[in-house]
PDB file of N, CA and C in Angstrom:
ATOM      1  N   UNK A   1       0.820  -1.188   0.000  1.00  0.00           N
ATOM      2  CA  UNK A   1       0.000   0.000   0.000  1.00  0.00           C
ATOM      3  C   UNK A   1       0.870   1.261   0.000  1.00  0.00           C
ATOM      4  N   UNK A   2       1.965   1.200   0.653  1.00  0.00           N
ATOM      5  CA  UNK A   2       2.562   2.232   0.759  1.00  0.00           C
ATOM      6  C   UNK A   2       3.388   2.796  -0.492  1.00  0.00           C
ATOM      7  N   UNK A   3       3.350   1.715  -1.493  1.00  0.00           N
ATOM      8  CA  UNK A   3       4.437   1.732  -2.429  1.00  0.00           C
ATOM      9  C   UNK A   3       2.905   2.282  -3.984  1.00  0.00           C
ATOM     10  N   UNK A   4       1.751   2.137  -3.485  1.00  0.00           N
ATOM     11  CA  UNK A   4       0.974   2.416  -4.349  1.00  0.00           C
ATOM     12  C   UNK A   4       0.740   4.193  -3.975  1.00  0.00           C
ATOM     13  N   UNK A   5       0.837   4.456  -2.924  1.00  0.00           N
ATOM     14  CA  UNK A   5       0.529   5.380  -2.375  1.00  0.00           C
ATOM     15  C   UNK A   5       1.715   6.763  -2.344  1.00  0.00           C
ATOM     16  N   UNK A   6       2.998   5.896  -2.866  1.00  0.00           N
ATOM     17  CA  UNK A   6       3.988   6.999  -2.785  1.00  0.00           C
ATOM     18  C   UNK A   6       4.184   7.045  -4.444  1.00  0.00           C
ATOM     19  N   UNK A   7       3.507   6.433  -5.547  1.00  0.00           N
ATOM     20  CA  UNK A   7       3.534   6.699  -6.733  1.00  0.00           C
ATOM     21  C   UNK A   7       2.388   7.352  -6.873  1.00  0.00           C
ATOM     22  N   UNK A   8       1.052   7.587  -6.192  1.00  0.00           N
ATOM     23  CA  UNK A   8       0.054   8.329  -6.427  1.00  0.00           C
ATOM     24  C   UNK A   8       0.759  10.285  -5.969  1.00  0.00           C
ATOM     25  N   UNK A   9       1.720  10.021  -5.070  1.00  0.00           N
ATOM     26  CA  UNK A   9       1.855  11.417  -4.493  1.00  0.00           C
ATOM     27  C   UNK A   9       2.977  12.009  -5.246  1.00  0.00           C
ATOM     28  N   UNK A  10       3.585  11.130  -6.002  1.00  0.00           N
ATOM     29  CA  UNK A  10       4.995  11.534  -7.219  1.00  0.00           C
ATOM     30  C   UNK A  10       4.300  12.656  -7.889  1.00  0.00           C
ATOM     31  N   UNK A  11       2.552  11.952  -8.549  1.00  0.00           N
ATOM     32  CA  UNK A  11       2.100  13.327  -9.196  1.00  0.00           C
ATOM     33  C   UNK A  11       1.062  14.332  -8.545  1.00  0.00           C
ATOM     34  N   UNK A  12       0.756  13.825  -7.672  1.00  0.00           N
ATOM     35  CA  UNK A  12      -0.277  14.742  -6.564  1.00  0.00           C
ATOM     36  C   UNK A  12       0.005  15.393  -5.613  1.00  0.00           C
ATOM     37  N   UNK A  13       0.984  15.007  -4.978  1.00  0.00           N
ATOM     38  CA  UNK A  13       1.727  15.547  -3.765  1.00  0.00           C
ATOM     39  C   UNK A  13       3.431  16.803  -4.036  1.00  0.00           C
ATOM     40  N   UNK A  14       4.117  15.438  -4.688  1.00  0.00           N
ATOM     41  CA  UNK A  14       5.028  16.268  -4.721  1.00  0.00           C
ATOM     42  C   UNK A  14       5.017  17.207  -6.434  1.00  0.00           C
ATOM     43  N   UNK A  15       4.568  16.748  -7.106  1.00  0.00           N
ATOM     44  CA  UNK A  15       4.268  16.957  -8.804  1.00  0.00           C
ATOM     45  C   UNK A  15       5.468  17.413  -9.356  1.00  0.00           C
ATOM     46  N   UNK A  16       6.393  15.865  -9.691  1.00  0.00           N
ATOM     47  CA  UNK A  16       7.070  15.491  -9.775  1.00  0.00           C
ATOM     48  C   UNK A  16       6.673  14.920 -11.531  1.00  0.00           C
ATOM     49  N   UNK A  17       6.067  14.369 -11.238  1.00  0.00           N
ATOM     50  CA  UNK A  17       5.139  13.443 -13.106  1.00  0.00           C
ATOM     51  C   UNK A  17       3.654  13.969 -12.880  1.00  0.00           C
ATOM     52  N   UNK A  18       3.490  14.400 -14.753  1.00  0.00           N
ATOM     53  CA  UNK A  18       2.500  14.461 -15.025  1.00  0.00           C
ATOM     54  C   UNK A  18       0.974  13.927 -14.373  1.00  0.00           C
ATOM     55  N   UNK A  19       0.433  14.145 -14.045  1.00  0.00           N
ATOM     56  CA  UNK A  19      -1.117  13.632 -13.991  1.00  0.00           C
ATOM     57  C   UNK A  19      -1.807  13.471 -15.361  1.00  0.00           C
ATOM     58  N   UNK A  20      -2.608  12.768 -16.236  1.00  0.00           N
ATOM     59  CA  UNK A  20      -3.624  12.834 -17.248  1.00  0.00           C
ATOM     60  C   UNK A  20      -4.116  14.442 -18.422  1.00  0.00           C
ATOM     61  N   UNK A  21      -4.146  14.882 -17.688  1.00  0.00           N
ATOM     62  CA  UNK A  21      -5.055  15.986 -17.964  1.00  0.00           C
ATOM     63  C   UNK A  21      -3.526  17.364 -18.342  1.00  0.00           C
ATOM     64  N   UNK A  22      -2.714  17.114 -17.740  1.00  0.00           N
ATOM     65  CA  UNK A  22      -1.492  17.603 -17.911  1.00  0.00           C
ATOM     66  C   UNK A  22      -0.722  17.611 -18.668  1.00  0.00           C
ATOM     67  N   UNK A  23      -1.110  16.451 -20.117  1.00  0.00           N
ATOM     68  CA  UNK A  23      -0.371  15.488 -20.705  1.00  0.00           C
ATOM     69  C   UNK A  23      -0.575  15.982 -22.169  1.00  0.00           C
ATOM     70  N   UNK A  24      -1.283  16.802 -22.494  1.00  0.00           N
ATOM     71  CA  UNK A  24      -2.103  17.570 -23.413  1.00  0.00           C
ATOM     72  C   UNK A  24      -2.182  16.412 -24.129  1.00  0.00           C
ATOM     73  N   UNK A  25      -2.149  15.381 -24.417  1.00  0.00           N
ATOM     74  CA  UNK A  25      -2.633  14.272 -25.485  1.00  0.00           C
ATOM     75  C   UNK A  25      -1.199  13.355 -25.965  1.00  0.00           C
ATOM     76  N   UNK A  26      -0.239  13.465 -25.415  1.00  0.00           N
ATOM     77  CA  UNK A  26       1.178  13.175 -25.793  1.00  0.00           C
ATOM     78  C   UNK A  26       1.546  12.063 -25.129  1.00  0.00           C
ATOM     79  N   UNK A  27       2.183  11.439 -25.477  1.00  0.00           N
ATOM     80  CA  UNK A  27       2.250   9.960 -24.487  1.00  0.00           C
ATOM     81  C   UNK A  27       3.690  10.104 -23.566  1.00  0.00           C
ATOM     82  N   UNK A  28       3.892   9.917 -22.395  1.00  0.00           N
ATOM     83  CA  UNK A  28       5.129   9.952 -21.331  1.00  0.00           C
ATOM     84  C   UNK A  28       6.588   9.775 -22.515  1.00  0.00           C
ATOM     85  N   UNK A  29       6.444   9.314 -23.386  1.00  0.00           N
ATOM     86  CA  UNK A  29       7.678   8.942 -23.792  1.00  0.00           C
ATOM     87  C   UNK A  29       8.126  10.301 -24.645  1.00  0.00           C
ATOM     88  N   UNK A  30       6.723  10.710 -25.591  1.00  0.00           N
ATOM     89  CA  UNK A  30       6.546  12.034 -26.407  1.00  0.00           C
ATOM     90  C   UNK A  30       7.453  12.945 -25.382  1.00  0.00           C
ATOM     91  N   UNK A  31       6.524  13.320 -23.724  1.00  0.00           N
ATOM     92  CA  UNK A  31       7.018  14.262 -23.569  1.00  0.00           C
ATOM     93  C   UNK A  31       8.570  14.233 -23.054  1.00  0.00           C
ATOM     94  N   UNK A  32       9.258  13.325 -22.701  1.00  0.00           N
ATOM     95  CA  UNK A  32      10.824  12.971 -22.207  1.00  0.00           C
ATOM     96  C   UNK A  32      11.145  13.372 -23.582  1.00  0.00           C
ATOM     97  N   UNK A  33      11.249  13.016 -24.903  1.00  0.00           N
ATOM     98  CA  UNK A  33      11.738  13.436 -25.984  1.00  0.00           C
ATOM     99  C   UNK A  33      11.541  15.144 -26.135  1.00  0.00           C
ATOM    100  N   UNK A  34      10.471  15.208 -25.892  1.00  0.00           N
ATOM    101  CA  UNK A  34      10.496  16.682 -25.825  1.00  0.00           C
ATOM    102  C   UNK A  34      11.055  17.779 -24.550  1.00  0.00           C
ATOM    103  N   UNK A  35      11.644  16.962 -24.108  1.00  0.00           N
ATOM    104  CA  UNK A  35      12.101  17.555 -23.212  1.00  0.00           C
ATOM    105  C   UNK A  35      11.428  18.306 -21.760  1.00  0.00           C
ATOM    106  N   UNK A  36       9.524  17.319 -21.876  1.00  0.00           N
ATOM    107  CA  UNK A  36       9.055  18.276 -20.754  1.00  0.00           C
ATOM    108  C   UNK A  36       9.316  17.548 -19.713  1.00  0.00           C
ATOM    109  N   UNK A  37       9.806  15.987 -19.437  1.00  0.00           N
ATOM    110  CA  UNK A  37      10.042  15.464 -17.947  1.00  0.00           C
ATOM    111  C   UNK A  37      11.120  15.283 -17.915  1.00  0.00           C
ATOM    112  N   UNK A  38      11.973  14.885 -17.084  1.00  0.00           N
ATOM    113  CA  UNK A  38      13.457  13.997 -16.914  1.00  0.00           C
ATOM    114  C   UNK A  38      13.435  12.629 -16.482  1.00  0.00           C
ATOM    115  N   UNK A  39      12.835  12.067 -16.755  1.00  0.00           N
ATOM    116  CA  UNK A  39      13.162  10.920 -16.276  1.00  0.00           C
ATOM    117  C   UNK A  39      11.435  10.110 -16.656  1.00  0.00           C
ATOM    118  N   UNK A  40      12.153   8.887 -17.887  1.00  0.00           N
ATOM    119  CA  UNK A  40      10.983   7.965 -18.229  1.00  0.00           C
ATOM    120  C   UNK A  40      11.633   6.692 -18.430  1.00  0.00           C
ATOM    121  N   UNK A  41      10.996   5.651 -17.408  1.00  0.00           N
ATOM    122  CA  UNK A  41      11.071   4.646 -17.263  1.00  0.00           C
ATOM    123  C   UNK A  41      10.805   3.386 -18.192  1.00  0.00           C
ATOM    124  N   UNK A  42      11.490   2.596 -18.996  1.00  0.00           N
ATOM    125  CA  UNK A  42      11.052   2.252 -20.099  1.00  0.00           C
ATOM    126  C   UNK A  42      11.873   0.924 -19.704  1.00  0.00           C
ATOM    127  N   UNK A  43      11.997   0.257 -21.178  1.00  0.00           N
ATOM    128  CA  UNK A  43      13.051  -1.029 -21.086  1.00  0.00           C
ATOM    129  C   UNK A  43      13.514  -0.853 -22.332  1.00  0.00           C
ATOM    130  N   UNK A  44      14.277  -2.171 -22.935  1.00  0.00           N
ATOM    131  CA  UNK A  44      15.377  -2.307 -23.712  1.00  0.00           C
ATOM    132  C   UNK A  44      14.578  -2.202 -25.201  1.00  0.00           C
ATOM    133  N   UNK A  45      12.921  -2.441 -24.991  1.00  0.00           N
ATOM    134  CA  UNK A  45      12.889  -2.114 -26.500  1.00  0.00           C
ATOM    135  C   UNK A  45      12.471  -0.985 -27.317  1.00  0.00           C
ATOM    136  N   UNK A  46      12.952  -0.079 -26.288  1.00  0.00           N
ATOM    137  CA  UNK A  46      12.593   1.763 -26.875  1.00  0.00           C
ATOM    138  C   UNK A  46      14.208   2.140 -27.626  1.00  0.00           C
ATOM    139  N   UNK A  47      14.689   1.518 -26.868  1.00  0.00           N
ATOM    140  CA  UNK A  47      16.465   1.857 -27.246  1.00  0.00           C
ATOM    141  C   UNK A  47      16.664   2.312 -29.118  1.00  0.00           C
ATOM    142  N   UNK A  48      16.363   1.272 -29.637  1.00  0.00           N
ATOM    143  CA  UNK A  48      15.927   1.693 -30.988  1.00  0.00           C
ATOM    144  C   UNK A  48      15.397   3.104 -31.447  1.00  0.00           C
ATOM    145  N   UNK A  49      14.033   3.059 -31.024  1.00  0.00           N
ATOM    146  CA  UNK A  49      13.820   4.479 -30.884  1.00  0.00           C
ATOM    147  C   UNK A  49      14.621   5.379 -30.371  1.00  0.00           C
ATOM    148  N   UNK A  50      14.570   5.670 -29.276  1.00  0.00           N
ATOM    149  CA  UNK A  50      15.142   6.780 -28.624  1.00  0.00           C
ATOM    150  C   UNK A  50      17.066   6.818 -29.373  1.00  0.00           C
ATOM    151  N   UNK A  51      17.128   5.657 -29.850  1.00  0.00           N
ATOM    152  CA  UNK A  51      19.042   5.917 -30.199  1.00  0.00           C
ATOM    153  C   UNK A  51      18.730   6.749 -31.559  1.00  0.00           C
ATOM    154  N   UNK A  52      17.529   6.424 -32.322  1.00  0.00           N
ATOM    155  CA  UNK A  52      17.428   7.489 -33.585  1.00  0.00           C
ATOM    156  C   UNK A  52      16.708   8.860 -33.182  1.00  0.00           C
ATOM    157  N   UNK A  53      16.573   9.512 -32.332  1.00  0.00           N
ATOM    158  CA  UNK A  53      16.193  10.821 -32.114  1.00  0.00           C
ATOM    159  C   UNK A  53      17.224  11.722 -32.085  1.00  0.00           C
ATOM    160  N   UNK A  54      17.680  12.506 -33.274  1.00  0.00           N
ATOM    161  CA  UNK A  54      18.991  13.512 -33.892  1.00  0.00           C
ATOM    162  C   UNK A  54      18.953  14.902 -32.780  1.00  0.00           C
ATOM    163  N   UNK A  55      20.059  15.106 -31.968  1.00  0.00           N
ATOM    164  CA  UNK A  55      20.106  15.873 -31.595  1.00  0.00           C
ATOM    165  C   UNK A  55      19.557  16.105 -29.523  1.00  0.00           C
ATOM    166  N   UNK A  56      19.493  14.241 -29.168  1.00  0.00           N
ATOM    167  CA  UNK A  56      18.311  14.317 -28.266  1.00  0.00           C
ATOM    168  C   UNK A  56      19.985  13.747 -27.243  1.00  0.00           C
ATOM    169  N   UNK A  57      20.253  13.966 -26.201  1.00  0.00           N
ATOM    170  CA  UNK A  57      21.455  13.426 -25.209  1.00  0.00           C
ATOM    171  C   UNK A  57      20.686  13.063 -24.307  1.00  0.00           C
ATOM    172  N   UNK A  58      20.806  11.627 -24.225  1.00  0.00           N
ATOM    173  CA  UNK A  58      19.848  10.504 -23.065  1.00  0.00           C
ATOM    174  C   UNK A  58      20.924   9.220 -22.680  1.00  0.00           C
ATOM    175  N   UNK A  59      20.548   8.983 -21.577  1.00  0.00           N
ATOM    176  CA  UNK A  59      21.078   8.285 -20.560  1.00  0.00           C
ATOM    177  C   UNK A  59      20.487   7.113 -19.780  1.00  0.00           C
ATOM    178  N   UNK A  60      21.210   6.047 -19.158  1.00  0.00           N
ATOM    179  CA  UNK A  60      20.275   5.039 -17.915  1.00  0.00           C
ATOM    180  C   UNK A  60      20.630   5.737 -17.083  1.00  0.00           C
ATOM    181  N   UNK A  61      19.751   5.096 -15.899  1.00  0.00           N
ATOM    182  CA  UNK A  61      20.048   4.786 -14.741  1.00  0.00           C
ATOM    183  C   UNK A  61      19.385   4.258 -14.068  1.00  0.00           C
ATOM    184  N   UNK A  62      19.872   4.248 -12.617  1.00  0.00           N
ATOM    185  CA  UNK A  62      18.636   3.436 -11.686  1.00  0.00           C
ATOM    186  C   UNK A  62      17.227   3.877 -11.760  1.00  0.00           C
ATOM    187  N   UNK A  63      16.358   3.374 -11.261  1.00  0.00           N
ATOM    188  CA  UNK A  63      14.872   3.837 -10.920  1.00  0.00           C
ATOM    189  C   UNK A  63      15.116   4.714  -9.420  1.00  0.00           C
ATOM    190  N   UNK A  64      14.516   5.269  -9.416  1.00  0.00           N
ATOM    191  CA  UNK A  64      14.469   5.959  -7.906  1.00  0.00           C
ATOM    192  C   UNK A  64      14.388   5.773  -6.839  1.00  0.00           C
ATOM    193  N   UNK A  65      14.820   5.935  -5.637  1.00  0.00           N
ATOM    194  CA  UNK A  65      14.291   5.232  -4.143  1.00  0.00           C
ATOM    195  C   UNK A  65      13.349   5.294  -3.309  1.00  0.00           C
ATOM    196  N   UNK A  66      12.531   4.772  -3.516  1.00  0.00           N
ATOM    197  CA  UNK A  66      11.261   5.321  -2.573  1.00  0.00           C
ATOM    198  C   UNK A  66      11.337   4.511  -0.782  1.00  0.00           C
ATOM    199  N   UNK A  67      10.122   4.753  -0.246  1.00  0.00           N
ATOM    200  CA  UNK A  67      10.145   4.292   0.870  1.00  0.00           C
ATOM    201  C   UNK A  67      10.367   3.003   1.315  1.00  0.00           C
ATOM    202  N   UNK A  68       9.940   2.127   0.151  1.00  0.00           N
ATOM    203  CA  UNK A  68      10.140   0.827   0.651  1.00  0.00           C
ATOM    204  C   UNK A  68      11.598   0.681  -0.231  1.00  0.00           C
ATOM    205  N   UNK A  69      11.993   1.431  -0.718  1.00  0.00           N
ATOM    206  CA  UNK A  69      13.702   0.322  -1.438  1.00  0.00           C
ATOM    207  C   UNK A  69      13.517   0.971  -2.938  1.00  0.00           C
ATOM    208  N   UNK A  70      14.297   0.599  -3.690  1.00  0.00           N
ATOM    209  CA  UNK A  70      14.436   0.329  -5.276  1.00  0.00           C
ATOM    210  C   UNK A  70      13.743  -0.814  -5.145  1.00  0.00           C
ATOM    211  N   UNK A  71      12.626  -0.663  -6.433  1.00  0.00           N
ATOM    212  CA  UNK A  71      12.154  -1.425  -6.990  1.00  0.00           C
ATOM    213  C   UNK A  71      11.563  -1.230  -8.718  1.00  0.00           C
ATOM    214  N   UNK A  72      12.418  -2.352  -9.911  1.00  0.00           N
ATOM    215  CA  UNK A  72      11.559  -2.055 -10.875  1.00  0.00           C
ATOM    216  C   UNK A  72      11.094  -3.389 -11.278  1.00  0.00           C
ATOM    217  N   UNK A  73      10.193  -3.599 -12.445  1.00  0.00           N
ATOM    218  CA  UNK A  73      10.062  -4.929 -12.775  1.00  0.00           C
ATOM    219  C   UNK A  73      10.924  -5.437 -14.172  1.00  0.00           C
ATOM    220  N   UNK A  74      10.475  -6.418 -14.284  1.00  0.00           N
ATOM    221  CA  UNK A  74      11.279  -7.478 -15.817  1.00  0.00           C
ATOM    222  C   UNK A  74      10.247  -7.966 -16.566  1.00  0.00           C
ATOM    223  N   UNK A  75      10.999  -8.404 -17.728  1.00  0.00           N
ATOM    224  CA  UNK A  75       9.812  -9.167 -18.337  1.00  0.00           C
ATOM    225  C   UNK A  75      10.668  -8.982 -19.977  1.00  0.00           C
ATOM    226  N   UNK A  76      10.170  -9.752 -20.804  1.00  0.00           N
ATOM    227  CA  UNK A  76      10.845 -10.153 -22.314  1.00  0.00           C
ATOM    228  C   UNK A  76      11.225 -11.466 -22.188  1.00  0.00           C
ATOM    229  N   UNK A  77      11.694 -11.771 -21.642  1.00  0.00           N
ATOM    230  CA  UNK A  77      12.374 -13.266 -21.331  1.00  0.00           C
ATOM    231  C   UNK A  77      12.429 -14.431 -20.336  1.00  0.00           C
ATOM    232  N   UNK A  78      12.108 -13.648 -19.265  1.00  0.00           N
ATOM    233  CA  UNK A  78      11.479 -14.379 -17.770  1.00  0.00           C
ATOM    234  C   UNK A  78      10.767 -15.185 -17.426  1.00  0.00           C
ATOM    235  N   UNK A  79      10.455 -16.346 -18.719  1.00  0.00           N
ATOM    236  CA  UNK A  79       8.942 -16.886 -18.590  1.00  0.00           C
ATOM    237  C   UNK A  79      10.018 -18.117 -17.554  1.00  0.00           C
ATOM    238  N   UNK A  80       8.582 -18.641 -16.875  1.00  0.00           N
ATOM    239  CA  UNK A  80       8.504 -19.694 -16.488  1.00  0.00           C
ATOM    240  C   UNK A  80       7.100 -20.023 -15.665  1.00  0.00           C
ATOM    241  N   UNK A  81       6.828 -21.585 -15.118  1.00  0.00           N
ATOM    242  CA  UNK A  81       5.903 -21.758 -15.054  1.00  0.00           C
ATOM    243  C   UNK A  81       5.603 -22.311 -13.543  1.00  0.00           C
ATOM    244  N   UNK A  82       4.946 -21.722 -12.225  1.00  0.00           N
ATOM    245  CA  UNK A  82       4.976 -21.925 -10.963  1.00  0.00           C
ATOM    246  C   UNK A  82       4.821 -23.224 -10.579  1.00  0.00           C
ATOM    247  N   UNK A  83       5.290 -24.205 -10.080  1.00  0.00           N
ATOM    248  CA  UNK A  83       5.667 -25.680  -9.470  1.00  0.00           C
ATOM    249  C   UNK A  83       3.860 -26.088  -9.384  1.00  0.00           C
ATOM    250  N   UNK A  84       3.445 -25.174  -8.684  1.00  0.00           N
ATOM    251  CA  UNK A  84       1.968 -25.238  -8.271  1.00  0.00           C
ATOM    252  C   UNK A  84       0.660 -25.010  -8.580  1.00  0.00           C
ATOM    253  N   UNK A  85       0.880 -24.692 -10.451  1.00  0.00           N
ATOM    254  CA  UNK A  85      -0.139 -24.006 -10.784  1.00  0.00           C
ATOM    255  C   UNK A  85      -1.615 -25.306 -10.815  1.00  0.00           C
ATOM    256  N   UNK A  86      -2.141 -24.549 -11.036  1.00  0.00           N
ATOM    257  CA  UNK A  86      -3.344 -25.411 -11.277  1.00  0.00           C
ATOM    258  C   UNK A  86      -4.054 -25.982 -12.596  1.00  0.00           C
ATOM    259  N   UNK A  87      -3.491 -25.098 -13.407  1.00  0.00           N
ATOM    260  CA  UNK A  87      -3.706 -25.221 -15.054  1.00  0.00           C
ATOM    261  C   UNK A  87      -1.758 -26.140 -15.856  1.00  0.00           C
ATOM    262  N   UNK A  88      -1.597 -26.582 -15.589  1.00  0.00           N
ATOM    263  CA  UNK A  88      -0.537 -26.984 -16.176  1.00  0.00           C
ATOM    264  C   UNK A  88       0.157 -26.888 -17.907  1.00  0.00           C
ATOM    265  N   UNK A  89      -1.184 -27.525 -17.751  1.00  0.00           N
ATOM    266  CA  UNK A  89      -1.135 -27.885 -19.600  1.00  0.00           C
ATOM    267  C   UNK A  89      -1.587 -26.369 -20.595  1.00  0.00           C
ATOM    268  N   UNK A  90      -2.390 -25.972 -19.734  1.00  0.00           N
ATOM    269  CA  UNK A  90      -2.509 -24.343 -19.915  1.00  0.00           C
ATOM    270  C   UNK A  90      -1.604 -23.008 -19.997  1.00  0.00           C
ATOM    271  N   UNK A  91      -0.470 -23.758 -19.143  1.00  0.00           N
ATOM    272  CA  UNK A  91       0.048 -22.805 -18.681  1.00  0.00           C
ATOM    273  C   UNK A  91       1.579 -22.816 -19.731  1.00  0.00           C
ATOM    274  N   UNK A  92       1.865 -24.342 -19.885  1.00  0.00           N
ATOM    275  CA  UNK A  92       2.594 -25.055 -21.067  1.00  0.00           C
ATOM    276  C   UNK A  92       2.613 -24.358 -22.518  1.00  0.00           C
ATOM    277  N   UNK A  93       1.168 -24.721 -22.514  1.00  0.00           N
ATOM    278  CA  UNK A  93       0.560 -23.866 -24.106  1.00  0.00           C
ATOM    279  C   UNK A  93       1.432 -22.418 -24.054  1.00  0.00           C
ATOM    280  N   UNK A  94       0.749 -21.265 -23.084  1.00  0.00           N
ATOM    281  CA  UNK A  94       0.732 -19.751 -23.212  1.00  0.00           C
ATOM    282  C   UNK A  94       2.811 -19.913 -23.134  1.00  0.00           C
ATOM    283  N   UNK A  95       3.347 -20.882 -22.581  1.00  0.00           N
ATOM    284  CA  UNK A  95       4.818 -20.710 -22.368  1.00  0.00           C
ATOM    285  C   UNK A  95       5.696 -21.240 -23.655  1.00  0.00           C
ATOM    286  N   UNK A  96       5.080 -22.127 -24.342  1.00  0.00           N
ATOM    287  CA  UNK A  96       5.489 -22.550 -25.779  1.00  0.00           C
ATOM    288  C   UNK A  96       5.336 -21.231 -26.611  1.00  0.00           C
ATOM    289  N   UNK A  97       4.407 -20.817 -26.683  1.00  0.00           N
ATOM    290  CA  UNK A  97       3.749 -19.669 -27.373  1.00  0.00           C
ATOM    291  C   UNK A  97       4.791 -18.486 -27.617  1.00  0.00           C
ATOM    292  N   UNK A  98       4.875 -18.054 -26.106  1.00  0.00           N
ATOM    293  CA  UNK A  98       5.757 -16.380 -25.721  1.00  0.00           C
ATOM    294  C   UNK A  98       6.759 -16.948 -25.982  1.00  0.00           C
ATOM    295  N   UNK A  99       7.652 -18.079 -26.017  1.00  0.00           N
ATOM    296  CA  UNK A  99       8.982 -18.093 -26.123  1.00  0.00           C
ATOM    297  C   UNK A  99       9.207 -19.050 -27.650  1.00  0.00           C
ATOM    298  N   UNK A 100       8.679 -19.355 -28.214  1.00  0.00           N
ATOM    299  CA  UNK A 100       8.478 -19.841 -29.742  1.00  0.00           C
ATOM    300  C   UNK A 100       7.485 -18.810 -31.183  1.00  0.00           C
ATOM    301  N   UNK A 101       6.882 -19.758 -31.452  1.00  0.00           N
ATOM    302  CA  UNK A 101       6.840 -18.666 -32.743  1.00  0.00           C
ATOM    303  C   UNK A 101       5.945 -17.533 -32.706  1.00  0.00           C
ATOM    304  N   UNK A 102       4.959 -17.536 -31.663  1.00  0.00           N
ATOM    305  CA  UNK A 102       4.007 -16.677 -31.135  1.00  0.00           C
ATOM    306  C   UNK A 102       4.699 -15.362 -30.801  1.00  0.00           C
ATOM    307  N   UNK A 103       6.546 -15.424 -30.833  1.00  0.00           N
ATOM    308  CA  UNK A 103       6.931 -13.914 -31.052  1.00  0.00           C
ATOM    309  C   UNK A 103       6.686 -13.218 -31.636  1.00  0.00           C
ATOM    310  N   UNK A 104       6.959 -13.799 -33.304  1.00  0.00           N
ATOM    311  CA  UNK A 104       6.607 -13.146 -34.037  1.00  0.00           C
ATOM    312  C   UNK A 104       5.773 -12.685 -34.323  1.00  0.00           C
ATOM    313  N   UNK A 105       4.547 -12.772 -33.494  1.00  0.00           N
ATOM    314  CA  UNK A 105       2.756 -12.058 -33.509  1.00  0.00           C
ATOM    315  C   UNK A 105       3.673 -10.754 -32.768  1.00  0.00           C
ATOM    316  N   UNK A 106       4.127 -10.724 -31.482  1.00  0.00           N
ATOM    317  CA  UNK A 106       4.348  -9.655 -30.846  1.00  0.00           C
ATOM    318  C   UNK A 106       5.338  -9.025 -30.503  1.00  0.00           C
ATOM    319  N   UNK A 107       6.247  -9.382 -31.563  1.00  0.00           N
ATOM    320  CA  UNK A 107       7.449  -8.526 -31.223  1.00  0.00           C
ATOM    321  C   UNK A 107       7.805  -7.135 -31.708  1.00  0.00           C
ATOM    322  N   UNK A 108       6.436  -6.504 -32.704  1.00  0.00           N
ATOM    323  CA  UNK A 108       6.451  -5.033 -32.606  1.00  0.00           C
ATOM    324  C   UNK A 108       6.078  -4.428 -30.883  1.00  0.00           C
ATOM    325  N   UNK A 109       5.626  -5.348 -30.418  1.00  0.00           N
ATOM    326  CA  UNK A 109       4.967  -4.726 -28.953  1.00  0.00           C
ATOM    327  C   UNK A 109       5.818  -4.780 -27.703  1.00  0.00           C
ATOM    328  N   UNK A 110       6.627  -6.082 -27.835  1.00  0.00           N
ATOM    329  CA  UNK A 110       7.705  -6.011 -26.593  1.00  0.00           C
ATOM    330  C   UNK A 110       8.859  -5.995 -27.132  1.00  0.00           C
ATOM    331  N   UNK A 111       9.084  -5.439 -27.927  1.00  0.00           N
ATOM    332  CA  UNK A 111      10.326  -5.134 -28.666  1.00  0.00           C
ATOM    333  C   UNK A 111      11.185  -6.438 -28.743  1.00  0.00           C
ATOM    334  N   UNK A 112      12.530  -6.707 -28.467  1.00  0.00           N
ATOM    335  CA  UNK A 112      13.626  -7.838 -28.983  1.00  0.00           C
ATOM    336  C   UNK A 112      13.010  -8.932 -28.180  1.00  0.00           C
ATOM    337  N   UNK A 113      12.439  -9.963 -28.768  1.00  0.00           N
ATOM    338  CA  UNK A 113      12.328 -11.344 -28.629  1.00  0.00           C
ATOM    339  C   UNK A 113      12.679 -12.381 -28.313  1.00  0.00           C
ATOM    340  N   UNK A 114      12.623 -12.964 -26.790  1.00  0.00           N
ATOM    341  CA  UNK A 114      13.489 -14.223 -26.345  1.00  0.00           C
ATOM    342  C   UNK A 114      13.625 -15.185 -27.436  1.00  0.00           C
ATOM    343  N   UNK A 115      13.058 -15.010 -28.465  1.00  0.00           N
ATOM    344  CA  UNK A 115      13.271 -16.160 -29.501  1.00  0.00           C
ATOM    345  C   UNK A 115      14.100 -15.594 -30.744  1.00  0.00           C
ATOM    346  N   UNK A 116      15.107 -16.356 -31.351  1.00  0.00           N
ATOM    347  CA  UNK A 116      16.231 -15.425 -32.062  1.00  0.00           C
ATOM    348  C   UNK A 116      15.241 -15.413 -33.612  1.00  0.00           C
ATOM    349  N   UNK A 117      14.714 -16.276 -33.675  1.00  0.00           N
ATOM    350  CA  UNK A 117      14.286 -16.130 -35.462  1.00  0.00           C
ATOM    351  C   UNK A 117      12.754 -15.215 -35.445  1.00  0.00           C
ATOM    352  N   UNK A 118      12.359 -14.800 -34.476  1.00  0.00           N
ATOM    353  CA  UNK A 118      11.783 -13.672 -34.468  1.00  0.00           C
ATOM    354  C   UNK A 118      11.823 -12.641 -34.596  1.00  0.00           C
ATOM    355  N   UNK A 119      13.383 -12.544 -34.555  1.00  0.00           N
ATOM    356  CA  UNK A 119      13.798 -11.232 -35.027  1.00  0.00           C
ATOM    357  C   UNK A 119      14.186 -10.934 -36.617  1.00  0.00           C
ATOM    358  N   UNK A 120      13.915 -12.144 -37.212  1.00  0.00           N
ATOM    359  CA  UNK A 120      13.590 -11.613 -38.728  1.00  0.00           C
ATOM    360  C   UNK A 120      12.300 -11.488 -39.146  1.00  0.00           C
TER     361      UNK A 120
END
């Protein structure tokens, strides 16, 4: 709760990030390119993008520290399937899928693909 509650006050409290209505219609990434925030949190498959923007000087780094710690998440490659699930064969399917040819349905969307021939 506390960790939901100190990302609600990033834009309400301290107004730090945009709120909605603030955003004039531009998406978080629009406005970091444009130079109206400092700092947008993304992953490895914007890199593309953002390395072709002429004239734009961008950087990593950590995520920020809030009250409970650093924390960010993962995901592109991370699959696996819990010891305990209840759907097995279900769960088999959706994991064949994301990490075989079912990339190639979505690898405009999560950018570089745990699967290598998806990337042609």
């Amino acid at each position: 709760m506390r960790g939901i509650e100190f990302r609600g006050d990033l834009a309400t409290k301290h107004r730090v990030t945009p709120v909605s209505n603030e955003m004039g219609g531009r998406s978080e990434i629009q406005l970091f390119t444009d130079g109206r925030i400092g700092l947008y949190m993304t992953g490895r498959w914007n890199y593309p993008a953002m390395n072709a923007i002429k004239d734009f000087d961008w950087d990593v780094v950590l995520p920020p520290t809030g009250p409970g710690g650093r924390w960010t998440n993962g995901g592109g490659g991370g699959y696996a399937i819990l010891k305990g699930t209840k759907h097995q064969d279900a769960a088999w399917e959706a994991l064949s899928w994301l990490t075989g040819e079912g990339q190639k349905d979505v690898a405009d969307v999560i950018g570089i693909p745990a699967y290598k021939p998806a990337t042609h």
